[in-house]
N, C-alpha and C. Protein backbone atom coordinates (compact mmCIF):
# COMPACT_ATOMS: atom_id res chain seq x y z
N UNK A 1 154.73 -35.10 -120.14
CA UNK A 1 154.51 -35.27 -118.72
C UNK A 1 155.83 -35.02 -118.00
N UNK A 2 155.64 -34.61 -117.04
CA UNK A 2 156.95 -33.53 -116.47
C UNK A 2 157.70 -35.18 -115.76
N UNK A 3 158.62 -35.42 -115.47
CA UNK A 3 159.28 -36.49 -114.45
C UNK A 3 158.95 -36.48 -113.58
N UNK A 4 158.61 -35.82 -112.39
CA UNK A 4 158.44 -35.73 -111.23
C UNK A 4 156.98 -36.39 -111.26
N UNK A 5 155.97 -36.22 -112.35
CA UNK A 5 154.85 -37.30 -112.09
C UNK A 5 155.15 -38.14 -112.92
N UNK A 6 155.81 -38.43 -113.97
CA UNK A 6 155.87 -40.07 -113.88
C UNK A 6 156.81 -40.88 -112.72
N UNK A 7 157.41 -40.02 -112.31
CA UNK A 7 158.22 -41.15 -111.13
C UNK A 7 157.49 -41.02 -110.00
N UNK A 8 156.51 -39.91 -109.61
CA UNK A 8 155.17 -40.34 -108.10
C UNK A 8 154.62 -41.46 -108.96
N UNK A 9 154.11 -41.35 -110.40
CA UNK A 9 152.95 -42.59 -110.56
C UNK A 9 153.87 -43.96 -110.67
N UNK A 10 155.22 -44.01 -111.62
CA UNK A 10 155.80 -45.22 -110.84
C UNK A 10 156.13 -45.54 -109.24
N UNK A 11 156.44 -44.69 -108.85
CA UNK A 11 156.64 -44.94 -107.32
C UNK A 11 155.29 -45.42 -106.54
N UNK A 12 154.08 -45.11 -107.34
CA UNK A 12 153.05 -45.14 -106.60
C UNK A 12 152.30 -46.92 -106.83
N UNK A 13 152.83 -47.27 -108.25
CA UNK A 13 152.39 -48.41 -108.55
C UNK A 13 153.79 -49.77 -107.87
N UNK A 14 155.09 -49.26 -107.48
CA UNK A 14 156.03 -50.18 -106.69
C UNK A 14 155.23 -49.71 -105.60
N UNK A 15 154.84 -48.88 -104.81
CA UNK A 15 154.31 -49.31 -103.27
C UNK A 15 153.36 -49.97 -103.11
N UNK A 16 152.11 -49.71 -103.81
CA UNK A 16 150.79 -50.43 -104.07
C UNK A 16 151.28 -52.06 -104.13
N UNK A 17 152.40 -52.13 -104.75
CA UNK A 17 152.65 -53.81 -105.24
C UNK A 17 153.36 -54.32 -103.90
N UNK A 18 154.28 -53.17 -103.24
CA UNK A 18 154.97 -54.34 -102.45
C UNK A 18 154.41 -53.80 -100.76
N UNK A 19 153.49 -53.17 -100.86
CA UNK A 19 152.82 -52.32 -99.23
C UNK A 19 152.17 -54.15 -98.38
N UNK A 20 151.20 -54.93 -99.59
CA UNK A 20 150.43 -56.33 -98.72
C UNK A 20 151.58 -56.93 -98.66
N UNK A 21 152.57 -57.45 -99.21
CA UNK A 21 153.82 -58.35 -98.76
C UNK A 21 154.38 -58.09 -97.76
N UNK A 22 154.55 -56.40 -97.69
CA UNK A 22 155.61 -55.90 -96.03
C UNK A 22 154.77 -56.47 -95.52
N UNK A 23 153.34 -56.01 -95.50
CA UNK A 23 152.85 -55.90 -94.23
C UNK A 23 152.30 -57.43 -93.61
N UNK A 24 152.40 -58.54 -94.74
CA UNK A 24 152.58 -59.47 -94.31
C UNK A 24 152.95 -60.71 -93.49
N UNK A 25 154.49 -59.57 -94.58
CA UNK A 25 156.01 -60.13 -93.83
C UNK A 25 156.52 -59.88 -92.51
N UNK A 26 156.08 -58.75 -92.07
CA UNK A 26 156.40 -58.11 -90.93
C UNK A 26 155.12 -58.31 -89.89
N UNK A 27 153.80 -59.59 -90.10
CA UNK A 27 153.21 -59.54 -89.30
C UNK A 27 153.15 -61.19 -88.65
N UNK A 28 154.36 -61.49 -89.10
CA UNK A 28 155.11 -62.72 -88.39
C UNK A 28 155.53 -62.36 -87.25
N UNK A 29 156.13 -61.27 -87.06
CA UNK A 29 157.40 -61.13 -86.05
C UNK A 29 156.48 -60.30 -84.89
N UNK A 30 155.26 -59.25 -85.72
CA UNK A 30 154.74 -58.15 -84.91
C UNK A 30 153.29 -58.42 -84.90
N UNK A 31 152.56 -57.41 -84.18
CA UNK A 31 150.96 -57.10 -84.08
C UNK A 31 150.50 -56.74 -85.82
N UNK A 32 149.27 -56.96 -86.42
CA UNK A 32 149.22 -56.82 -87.50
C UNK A 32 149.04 -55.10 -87.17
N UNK A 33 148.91 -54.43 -86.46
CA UNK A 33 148.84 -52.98 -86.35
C UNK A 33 150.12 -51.87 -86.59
N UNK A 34 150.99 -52.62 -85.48
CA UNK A 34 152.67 -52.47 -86.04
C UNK A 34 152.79 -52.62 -87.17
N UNK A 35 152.52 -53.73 -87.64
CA UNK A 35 153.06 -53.89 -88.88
C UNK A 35 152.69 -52.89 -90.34
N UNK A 36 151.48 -52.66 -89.99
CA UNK A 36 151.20 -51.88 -91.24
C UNK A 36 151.71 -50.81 -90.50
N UNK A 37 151.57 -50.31 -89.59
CA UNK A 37 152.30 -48.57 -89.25
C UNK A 37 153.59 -48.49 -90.07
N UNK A 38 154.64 -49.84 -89.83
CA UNK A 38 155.68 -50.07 -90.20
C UNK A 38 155.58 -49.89 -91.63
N UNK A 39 155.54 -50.43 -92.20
CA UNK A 39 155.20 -50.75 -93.77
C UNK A 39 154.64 -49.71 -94.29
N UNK A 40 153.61 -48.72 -94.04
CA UNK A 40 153.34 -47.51 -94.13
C UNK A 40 154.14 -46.21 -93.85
N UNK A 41 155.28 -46.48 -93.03
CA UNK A 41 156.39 -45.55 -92.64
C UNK A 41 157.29 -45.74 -93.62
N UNK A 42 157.51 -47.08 -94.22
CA UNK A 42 158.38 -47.47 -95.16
C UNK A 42 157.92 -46.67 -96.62
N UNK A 43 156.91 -46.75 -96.78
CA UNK A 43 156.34 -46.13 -97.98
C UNK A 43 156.86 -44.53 -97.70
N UNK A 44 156.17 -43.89 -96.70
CA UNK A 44 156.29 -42.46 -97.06
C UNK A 44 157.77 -42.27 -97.01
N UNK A 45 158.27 -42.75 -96.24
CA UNK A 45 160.15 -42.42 -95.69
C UNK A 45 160.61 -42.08 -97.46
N UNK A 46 159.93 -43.32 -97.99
CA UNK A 46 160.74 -43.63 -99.67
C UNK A 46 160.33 -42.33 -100.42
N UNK A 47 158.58 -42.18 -100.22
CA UNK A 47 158.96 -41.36 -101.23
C UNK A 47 158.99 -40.10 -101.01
N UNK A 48 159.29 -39.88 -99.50
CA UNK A 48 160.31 -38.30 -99.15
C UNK A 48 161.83 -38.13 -100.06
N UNK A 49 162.33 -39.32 -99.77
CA UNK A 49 163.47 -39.57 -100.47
C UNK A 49 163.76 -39.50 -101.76
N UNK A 50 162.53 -40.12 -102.46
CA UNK A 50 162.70 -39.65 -103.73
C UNK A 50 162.01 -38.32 -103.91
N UNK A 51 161.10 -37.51 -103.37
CA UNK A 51 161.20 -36.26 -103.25
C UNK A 51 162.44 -35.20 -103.29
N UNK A 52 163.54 -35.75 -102.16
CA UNK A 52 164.96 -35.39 -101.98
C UNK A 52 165.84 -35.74 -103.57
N UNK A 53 165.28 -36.26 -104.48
CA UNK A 53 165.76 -37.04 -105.56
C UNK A 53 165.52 -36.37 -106.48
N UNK A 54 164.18 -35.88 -106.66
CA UNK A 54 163.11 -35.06 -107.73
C UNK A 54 163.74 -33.36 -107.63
N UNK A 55 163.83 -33.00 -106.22
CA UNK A 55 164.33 -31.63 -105.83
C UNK A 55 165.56 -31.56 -105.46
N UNK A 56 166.38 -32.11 -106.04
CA UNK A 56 168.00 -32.18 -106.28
C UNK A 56 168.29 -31.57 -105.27
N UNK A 57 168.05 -31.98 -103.84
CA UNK A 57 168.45 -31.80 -102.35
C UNK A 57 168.94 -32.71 -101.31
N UNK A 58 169.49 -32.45 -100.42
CA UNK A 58 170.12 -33.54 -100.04
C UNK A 58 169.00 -34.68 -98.95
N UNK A 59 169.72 -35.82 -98.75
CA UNK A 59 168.51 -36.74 -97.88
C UNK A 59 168.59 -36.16 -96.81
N UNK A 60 169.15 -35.27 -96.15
CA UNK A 60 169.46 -34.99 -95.12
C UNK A 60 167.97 -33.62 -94.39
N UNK A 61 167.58 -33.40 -95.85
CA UNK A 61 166.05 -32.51 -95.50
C UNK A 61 165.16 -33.33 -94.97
N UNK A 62 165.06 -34.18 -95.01
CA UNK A 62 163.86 -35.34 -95.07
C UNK A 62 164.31 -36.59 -93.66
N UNK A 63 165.13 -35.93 -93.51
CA UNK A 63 165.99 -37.05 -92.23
C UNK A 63 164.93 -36.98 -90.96
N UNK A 64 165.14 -35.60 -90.55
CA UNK A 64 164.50 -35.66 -89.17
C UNK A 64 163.40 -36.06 -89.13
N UNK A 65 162.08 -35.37 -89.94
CA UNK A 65 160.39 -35.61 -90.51
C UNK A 65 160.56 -37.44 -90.39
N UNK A 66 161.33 -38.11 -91.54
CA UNK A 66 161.19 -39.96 -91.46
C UNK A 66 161.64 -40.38 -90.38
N UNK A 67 162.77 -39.87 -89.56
CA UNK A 67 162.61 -40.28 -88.32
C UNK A 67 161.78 -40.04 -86.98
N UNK A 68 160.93 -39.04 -87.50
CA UNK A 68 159.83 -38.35 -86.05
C UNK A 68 158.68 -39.71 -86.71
N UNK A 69 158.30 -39.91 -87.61
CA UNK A 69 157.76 -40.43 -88.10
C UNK A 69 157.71 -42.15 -87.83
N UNK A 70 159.03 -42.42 -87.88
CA UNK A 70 159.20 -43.68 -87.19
C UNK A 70 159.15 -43.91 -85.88
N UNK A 71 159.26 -42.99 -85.04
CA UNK A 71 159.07 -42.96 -83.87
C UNK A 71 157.52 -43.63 -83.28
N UNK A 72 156.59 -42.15 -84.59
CA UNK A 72 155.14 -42.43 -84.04
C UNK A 72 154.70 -43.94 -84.82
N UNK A 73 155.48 -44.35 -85.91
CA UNK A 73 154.76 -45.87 -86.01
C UNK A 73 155.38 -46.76 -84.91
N UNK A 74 156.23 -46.78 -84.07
CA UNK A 74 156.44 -47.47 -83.50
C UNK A 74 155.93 -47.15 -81.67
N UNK A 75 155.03 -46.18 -81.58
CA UNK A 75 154.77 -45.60 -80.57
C UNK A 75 153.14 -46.39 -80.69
N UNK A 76 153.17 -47.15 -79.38
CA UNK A 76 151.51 -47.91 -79.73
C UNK A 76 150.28 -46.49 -79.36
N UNK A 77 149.60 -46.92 -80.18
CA UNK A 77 148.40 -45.99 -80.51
C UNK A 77 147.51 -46.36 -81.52
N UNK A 78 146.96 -45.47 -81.97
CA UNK A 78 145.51 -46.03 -82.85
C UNK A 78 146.82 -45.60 -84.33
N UNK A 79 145.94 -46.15 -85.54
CA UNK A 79 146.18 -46.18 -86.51
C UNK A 79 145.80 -44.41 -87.53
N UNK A 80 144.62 -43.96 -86.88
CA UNK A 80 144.35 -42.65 -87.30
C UNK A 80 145.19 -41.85 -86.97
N UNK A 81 145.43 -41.46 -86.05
CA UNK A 81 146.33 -40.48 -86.03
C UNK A 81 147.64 -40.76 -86.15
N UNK A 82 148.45 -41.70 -86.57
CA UNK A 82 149.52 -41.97 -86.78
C UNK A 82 149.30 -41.68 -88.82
N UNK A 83 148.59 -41.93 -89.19
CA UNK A 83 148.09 -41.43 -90.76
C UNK A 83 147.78 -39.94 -90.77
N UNK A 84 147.67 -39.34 -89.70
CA UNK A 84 147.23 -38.18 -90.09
C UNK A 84 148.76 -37.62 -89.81
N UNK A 85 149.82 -37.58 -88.74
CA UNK A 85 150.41 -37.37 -88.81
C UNK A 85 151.57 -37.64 -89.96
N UNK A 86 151.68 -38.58 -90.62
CA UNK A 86 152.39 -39.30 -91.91
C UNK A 86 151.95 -37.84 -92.76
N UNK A 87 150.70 -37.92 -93.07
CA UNK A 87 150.58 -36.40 -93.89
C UNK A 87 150.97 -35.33 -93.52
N UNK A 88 150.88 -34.63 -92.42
CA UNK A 88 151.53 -33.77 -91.92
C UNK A 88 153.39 -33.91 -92.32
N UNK A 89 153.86 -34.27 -92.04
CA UNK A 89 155.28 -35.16 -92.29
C UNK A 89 155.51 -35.05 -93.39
N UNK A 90 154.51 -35.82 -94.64
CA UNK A 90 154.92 -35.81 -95.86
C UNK A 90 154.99 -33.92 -95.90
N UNK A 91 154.09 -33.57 -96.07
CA UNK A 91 153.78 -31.93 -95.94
C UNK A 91 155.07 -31.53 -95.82
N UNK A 92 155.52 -31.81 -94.76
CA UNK A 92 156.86 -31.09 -93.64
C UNK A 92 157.60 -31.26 -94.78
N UNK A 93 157.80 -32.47 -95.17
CA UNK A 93 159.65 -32.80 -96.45
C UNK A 93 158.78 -32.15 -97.67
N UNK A 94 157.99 -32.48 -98.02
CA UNK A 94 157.69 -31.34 -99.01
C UNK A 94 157.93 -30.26 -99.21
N UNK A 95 157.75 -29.25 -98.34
CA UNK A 95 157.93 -27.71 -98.13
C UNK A 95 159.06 -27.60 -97.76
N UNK A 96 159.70 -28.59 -97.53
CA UNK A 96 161.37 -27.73 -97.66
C UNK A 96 161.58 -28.53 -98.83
N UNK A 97 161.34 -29.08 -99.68
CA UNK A 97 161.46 -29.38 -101.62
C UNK A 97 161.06 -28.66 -101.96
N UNK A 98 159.63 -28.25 -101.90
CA UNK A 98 158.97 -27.82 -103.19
C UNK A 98 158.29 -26.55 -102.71
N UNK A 99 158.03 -25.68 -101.77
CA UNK A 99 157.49 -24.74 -101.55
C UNK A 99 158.22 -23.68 -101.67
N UNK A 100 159.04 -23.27 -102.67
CA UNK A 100 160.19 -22.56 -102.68
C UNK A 100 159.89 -21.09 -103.09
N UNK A 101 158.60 -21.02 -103.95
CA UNK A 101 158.38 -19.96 -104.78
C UNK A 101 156.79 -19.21 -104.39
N UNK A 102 155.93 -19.92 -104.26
CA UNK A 102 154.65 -19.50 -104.16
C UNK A 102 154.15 -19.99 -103.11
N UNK A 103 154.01 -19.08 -101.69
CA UNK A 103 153.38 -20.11 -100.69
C UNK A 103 151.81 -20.28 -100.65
N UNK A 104 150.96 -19.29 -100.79
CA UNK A 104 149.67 -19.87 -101.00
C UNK A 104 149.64 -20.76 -101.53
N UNK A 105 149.41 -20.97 -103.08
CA UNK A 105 149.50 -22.18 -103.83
C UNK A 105 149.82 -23.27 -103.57
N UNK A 106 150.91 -23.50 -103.03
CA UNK A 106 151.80 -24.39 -102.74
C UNK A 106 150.78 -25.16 -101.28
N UNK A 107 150.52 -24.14 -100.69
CA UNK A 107 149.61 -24.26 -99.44
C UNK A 107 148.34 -25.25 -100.34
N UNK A 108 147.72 -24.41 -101.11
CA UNK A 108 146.28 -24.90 -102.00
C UNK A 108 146.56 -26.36 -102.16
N UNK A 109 147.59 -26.40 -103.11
CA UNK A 109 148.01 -27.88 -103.87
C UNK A 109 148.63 -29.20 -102.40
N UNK A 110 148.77 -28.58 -101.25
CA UNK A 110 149.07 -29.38 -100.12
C UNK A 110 147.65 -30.19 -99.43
N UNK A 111 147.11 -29.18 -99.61
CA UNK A 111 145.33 -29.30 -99.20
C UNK A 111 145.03 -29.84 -99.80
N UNK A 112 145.17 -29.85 -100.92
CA UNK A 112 144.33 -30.88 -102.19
C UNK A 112 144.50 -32.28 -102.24
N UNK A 113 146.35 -32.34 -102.72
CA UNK A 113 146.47 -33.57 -102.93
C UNK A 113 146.57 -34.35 -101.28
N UNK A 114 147.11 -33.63 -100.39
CA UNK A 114 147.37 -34.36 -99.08
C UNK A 114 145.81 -34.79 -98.76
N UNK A 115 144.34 -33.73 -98.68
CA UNK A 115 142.87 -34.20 -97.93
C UNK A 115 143.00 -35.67 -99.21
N UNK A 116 142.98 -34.68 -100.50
CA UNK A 116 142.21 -35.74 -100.94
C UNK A 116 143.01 -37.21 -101.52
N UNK A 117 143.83 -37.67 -100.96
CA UNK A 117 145.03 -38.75 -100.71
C UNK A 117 144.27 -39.72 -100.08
N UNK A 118 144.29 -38.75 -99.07
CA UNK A 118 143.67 -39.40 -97.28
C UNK A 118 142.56 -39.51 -97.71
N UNK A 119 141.80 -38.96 -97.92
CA UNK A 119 139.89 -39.08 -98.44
C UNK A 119 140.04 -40.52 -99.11
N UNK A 120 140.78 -40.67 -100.30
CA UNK A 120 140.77 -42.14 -101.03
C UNK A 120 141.46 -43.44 -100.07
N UNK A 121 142.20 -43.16 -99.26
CA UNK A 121 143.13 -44.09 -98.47
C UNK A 121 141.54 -44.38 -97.30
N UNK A 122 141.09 -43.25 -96.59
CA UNK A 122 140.24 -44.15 -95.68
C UNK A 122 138.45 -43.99 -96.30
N UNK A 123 139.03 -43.90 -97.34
CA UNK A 123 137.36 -44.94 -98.51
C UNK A 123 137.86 -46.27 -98.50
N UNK A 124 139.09 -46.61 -99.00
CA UNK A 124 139.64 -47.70 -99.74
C UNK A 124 140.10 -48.38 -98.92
N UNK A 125 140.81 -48.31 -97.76
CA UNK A 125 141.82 -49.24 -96.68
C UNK A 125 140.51 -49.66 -95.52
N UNK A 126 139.69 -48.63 -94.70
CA UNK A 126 138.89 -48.82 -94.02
C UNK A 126 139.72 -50.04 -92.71
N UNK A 127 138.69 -50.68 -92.26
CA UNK A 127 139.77 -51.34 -91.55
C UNK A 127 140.25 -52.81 -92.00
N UNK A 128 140.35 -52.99 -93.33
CA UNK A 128 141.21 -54.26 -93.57
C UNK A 128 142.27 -53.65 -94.46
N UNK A 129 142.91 -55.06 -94.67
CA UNK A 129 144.61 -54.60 -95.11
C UNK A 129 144.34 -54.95 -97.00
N UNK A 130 143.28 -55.37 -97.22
CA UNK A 130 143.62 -55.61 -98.74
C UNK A 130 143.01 -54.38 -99.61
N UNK A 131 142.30 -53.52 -98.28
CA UNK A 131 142.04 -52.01 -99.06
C UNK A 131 143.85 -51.12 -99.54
N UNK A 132 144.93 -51.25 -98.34
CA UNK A 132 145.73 -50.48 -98.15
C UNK A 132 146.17 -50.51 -99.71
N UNK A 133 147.02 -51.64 -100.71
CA UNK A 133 146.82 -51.09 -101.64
C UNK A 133 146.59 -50.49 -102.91
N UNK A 134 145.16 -50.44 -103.31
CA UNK A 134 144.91 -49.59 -104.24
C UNK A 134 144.42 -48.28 -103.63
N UNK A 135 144.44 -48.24 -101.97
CA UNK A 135 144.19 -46.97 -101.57
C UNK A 135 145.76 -46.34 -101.78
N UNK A 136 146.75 -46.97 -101.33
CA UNK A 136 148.22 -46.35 -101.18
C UNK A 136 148.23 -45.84 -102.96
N UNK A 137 147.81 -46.70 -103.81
CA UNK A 137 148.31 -46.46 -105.12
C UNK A 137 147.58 -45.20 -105.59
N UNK A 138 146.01 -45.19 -105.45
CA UNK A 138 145.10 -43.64 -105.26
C UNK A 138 145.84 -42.45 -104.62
N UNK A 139 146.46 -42.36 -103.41
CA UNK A 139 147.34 -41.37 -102.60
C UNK A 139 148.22 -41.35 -103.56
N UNK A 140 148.88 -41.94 -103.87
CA UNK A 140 150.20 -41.31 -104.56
C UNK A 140 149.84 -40.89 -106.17
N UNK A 141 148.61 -41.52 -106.50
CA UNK A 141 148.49 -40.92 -107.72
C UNK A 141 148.04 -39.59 -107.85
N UNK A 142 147.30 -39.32 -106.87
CA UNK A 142 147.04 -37.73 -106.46
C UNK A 142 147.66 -37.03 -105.87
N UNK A 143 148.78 -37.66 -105.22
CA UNK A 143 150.27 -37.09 -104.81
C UNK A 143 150.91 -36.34 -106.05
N UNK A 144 150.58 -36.87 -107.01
CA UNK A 144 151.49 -36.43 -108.49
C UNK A 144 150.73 -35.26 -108.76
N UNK A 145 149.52 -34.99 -108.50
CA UNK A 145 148.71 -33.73 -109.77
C UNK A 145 149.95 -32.19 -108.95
N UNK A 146 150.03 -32.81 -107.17
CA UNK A 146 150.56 -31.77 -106.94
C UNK A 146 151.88 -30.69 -108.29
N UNK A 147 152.58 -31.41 -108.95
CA UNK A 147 153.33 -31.46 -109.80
C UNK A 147 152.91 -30.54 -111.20
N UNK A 148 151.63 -30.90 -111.05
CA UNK A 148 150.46 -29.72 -112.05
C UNK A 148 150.12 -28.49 -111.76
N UNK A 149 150.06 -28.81 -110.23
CA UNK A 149 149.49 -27.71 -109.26
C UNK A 149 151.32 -26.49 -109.58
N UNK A 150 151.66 -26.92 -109.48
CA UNK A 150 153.13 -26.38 -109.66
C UNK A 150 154.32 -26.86 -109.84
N UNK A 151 154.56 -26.44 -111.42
CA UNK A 151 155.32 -26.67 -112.14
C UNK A 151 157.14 -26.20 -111.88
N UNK A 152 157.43 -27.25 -112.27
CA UNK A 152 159.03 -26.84 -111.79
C UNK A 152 159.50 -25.32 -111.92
N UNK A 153 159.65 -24.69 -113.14
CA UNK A 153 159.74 -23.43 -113.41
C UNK A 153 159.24 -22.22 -112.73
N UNK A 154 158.22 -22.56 -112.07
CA UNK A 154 157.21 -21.69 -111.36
C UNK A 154 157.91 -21.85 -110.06
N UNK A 155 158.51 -22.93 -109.42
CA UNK A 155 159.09 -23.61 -108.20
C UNK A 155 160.47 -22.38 -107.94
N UNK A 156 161.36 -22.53 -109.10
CA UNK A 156 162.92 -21.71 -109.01
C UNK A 156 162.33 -20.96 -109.43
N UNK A 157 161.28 -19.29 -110.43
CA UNK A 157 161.75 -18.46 -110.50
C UNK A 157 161.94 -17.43 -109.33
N UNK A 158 161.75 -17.80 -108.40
CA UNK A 158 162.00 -16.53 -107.42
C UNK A 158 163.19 -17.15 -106.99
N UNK A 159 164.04 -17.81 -107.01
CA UNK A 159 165.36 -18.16 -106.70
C UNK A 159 166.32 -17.66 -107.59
N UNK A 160 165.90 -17.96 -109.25
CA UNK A 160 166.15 -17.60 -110.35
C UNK A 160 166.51 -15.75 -110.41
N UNK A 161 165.88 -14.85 -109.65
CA UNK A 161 165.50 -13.54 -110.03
C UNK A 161 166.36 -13.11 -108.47
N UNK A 162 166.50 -14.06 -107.34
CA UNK A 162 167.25 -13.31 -106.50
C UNK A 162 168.89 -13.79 -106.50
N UNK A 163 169.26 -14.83 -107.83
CA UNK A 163 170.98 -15.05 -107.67
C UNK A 163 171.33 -14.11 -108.58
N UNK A 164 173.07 -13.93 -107.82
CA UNK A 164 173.57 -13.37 -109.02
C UNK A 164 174.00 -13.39 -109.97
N UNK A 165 174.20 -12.94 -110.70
CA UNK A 165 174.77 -13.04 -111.95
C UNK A 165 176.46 -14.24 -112.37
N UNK A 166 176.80 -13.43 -111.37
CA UNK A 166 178.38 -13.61 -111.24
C UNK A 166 178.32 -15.53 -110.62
N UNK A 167 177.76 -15.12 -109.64
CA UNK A 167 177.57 -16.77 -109.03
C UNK A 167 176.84 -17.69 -110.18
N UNK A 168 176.00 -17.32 -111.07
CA UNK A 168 175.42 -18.01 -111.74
C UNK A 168 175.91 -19.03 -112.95
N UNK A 169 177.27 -17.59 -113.40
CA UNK A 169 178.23 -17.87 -114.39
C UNK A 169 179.41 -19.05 -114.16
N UNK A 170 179.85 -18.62 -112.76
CA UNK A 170 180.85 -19.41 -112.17
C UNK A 170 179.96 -21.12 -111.82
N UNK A 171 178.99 -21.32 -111.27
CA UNK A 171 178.56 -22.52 -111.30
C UNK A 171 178.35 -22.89 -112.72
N UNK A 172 177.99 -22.21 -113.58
CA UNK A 172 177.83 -22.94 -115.27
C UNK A 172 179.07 -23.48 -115.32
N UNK A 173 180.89 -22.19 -115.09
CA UNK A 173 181.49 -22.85 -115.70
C UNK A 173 182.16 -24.53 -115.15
N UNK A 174 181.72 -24.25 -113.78
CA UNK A 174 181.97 -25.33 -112.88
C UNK A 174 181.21 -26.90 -113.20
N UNK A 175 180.19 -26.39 -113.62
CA UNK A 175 179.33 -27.47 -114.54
C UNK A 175 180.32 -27.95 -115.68
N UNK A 176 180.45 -27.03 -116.41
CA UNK A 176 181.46 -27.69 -118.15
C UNK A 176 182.55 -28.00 -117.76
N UNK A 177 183.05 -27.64 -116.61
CA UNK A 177 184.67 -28.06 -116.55
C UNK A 177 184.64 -28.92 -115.78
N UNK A 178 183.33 -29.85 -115.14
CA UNK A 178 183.29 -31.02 -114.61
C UNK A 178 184.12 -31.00 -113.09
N UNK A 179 183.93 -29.88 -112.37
CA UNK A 179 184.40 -29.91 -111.20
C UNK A 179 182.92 -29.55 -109.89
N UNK A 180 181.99 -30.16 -110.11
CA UNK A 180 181.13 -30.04 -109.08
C UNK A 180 180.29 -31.64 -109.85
N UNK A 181 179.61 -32.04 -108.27
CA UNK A 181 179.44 -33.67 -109.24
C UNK A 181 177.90 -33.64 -109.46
């Protein structure tokens, strides 16, 4: 099993565990509506980040998307379209990770796991909070097939086939001689 899905399916079973506590915790201080927006922003922000983690890129891809994102959970409105936008978003930090090589596909496997995420999240969450999660834990477990859908190797070879040679050599030796971190 490639890493990148065992760390969505661990990542997916730490959010599932700690998504009813945020949203708990945070519905002391706030509206229970805020609060899950909140706590739901917290989830995806993370695992853009570890996206940024998986695709050895910097957090800085994923910066603007978690912060447009926090904006709209904290922007009062309904709860649907603040979820639909979260997918969109996730989408957004995705495709500058992982859409590197094949864009149809990449398109296909966005459609897939992103509808059918959301398809299990509003079967499972509906409107109470003790659906959110084994629906959050369903989304991210189908967050991972993306990872099937396209495989790392398949991801770099068109990156692979347009460096050069010369640059290729010089970062190896920069690798063994321990001067890049």
């Amino acid at each position: 099993m490639p890493k990148s899905v065992k760390a969505t399916i661990l990542f997916a079973l730490a959010a599932s565990l700690s998504l009813l506590p945020a949203i708990r915790g945070l519905e002391l201080l706030m509206t229970l509506n805020l609060a899950t927006r909140l706590a739901v922003w917290s989830t995806f922000a993370s695992y853009a980040f570890l996206l940024t983690r998986l695709g050895r890129v910097t957090w800085h891809e994923v910066f603007f998307p978690a912060a447009l994102l926090l904006g709209a959970a904290l922007w009062p409105g309904t709860r649907s379209s603040f979820l639909v936008l979260a997918l969109a978003l996730l989408s957004w930090a995705r495709s500058g990770i992982c859409f590197t090589g094949t864009p149809l596909r990449s398109l296909a496997a966005e459609l897939v796991c992103a509808g059918g995420g959301a398809a299990l999240v509003a079967c499972l969450a509906g409107g109470m909070s003790m659906g959110w999660p084994p629906g959050i834990f369903l989304f991210f477990l189908v967050q991972s097939l993306y990872f099937f859908f396209l495989p790392q190797d398949s991801r770099n070879r068109r990156f692979r086939a347009t460096e050069d040679r010369f640059e290729r050599a010089c970062r190896e030796a920069e690798r063994r001689l321990g001067c890049t971190p």
